[in-house]
C-alpha atoms as a PDB file:
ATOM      1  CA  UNK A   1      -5.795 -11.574   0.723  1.00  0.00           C
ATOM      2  CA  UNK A   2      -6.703  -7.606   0.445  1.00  0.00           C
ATOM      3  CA  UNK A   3      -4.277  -5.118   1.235  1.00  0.00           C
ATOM      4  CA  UNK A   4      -5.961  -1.323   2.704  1.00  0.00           C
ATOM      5  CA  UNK A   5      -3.868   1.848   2.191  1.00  0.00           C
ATOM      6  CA  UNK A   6      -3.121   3.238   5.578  1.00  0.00           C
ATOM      7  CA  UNK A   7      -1.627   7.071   5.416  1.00  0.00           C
ATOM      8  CA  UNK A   8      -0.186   8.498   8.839  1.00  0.00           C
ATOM      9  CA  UNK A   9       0.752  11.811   8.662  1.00  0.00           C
ATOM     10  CA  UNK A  10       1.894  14.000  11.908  1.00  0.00           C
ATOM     11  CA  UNK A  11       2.393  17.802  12.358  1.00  0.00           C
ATOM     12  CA  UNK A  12       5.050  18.050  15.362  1.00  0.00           C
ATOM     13  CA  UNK A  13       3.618  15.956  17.671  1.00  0.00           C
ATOM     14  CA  UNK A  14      -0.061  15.503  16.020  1.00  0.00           C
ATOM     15  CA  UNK A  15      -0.409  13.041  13.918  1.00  0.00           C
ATOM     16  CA  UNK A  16      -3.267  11.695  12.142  1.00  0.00           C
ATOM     17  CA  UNK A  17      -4.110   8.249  10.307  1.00  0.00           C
ATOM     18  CA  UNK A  18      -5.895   8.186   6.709  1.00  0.00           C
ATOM     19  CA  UNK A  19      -7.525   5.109   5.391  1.00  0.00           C
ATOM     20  CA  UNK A  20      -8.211   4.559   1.803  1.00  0.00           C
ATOM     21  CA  UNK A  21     -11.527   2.559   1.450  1.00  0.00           C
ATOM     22  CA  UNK A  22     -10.086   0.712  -1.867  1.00  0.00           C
ATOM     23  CA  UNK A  23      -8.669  -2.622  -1.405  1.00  0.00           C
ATOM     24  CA  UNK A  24      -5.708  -4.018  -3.348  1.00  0.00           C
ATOM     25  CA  UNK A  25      -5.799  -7.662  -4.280  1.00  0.00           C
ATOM     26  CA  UNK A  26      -1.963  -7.790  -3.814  1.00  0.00           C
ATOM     27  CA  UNK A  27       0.214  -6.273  -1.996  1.00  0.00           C
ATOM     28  CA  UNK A  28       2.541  -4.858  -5.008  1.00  0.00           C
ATOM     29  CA  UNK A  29      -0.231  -2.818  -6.429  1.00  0.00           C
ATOM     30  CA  UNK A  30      -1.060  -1.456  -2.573  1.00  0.00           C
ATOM     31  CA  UNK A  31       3.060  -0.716  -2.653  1.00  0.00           C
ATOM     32  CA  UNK A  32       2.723   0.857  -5.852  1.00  0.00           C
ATOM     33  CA  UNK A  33       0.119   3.595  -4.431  1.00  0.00           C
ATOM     34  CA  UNK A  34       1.523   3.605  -1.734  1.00  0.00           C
ATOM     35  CA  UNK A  35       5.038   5.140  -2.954  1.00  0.00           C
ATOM     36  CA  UNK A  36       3.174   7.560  -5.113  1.00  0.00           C
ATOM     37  CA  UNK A  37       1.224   9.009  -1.848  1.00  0.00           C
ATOM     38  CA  UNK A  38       4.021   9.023  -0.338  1.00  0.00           C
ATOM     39  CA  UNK A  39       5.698  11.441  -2.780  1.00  0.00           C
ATOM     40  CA  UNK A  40       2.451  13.612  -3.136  1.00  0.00           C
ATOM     41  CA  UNK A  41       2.376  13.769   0.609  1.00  0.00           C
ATOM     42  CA  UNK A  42       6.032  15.153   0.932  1.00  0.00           C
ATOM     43  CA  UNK A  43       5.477  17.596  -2.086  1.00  0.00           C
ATOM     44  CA  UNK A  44       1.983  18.626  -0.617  1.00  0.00           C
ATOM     45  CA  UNK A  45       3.319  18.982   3.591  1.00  0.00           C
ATOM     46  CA  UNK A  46       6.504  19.440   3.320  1.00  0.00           C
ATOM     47  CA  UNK A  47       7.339  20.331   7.004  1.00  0.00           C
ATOM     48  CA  UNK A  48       5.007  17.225   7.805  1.00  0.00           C
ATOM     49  CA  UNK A  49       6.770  13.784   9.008  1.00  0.00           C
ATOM     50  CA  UNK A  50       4.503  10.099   8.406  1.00  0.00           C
ATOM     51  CA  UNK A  51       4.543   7.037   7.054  1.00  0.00           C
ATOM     52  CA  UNK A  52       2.211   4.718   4.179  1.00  0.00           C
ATOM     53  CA  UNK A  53       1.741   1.306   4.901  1.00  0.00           C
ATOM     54  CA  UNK A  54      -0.010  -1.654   3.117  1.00  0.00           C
ATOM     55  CA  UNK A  55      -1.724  -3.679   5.793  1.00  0.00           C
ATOM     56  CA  UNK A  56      -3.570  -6.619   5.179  1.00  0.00           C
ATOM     57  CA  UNK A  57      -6.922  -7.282   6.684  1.00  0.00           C
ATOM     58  CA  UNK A  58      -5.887  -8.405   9.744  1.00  0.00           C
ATOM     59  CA  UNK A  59      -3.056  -5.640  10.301  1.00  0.00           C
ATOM     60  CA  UNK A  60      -5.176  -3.272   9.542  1.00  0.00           C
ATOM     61  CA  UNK A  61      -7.680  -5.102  12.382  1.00  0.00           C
ATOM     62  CA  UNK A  62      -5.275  -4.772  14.801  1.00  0.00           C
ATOM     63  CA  UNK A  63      -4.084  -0.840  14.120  1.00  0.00           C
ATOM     64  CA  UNK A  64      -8.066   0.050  14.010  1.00  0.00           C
ATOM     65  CA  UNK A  65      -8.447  -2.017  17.037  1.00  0.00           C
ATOM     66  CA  UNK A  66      -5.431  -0.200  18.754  1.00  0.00           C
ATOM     67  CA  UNK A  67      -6.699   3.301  18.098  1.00  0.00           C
ATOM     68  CA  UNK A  68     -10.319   2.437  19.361  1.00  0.00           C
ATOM     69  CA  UNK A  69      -8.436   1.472  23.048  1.00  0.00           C
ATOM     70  CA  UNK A  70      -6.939   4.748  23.129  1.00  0.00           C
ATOM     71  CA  UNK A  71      -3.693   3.906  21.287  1.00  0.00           C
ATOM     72  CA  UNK A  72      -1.460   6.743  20.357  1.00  0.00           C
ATOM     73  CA  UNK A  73      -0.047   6.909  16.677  1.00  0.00           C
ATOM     74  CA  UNK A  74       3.497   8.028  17.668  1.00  0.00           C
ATOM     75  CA  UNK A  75       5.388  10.736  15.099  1.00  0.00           C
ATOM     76  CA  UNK A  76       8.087   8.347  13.584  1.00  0.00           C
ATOM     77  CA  UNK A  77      10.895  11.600  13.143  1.00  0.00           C
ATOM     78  CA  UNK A  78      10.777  12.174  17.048  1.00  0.00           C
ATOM     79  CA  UNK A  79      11.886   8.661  18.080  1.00  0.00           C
ATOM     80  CA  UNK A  80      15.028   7.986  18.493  1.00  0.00           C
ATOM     81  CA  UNK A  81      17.596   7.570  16.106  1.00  0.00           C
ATOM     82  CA  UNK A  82      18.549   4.004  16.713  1.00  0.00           C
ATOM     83  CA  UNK A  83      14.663   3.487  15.993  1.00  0.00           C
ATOM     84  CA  UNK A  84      13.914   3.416  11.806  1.00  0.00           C
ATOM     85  CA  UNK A  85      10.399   3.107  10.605  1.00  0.00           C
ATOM     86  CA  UNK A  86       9.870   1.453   7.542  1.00  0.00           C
END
């Protein structure tokens, strides 16, 4: 199974999704970049909010297929707080 990079990253109430085009083999290597962009992303947008993710093929089907039907990628900091994203 391949595992695609997905970075969301929102500015107030805009937020964006960011697919890296390599594919992982595993999922622990995907995790692995996935932390590191994650601390890049914080250090580069500081007053940004978002999330990384490691969805396999058919996740990442799904999300693409949500956004193409008008799907909204919601800003994870202005959910409630009894709502966590991972």
């Amino acid at each position: 199974m391949k595992f695609i990079l997905v970075v969301i990253i929102c500015f107030g109430v805009d937020c964006q999704a960011i697919f890296d085009e390599t594919l992982y083999d595993n999922h622990s290597s995907c995790y692995e970049v996935a932390l590191q962009t994650s601390q890049f992303m914080q250090q580069m947008y500081p007053e940004s909010s978002g999330q990384v993710h490691c969805f396999d093929e058919q996740q990442f089907s799904e999300f693409e297929k949500m956004l193409e039907q008008g799907g909204k990628i919601i800003n994870p900091g202005l959910l409630p707080e009894n709502n966590t994203s991972i």
